[in-house]
Protein backbone atom coordinates (compact mmCIF):
# COMPACT_ATOMS: atom_id res chain seq x y z
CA UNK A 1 0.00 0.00 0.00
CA UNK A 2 1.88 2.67 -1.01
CA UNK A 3 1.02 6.26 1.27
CA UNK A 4 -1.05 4.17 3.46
CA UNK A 5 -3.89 4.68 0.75
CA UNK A 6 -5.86 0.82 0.55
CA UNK A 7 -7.55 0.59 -3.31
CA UNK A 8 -11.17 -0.12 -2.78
CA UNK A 9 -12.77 -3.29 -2.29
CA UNK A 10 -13.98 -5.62 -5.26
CA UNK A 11 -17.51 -5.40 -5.98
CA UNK A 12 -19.74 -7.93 -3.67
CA UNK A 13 -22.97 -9.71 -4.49
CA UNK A 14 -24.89 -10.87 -1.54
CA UNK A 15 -27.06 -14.17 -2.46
CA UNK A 16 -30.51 -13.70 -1.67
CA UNK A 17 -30.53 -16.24 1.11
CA UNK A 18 -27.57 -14.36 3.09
CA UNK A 19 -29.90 -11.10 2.34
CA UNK A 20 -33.01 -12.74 4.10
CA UNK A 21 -30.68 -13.77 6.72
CA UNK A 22 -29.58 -10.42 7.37
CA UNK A 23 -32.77 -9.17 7.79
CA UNK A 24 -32.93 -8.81 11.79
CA UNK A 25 -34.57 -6.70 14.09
CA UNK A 26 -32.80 -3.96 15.92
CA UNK A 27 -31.10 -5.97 19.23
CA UNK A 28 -29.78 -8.17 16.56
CA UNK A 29 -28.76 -5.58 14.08
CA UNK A 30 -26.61 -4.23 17.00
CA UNK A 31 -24.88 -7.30 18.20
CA UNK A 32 -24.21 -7.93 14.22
CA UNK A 33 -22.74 -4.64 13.94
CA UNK A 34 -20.56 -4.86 16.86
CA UNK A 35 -19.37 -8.75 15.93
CA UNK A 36 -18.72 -7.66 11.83
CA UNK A 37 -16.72 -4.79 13.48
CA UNK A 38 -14.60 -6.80 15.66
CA UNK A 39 -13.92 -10.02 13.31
CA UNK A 40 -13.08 -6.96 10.49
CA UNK A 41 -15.70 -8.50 7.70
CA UNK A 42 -15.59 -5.29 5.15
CA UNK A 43 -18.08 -6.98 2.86
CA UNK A 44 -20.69 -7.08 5.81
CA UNK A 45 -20.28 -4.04 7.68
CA UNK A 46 -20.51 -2.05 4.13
CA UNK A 47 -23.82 -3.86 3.71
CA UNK A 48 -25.08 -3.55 7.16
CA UNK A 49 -24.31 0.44 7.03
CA UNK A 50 -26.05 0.38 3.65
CA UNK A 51 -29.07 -0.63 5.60
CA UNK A 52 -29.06 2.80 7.50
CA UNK A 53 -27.65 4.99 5.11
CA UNK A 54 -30.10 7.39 4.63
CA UNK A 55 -31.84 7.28 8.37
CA UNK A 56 -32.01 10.37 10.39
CA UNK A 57 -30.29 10.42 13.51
CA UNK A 58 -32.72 9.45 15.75
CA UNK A 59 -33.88 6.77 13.41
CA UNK A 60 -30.69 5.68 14.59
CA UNK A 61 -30.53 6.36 18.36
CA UNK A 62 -33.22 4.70 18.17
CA UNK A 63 -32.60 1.57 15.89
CA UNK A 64 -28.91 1.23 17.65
CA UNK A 65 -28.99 2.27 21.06
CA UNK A 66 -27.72 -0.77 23.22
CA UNK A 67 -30.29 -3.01 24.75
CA UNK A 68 -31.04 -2.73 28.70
CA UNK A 69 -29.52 -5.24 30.52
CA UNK A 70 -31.75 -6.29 33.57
């Protein structure tokens, strides 16, 4: 990588089935975020953010804000 710069990832087709797998409600959706994050899965975490692109902010305070732990 020369100056650090990283070329941009190949284009990714998700199969359907992976996309109906992805579908998840919002506890889930967080935990998925935070799990693609740590095991570094590009592919995924570009999808997953694709998912909220154009959501206002408290769309997503709402959508992402951790669950209560009782």
């Amino acid at each position: 990588m020369p100056n650090g710069i990283r070329p941009p990832p190949p284009k990714f087709d998700i199969p359907e089935w992976d996309k109906a797998y992805l579908t998840v409600d919002e506890t889930d959706m967080y935990y998925l975020l935070i799990g693609v994050n740590f095991l570094e899965i590009p592919w995924l975490y570009r999808y997953l953010l694709k998912m909220v692109k154009d959501k206002s902010l408290e769309e997503l305070r709402k959508r992402f804000e951790p669950p209560q732990e009782n």
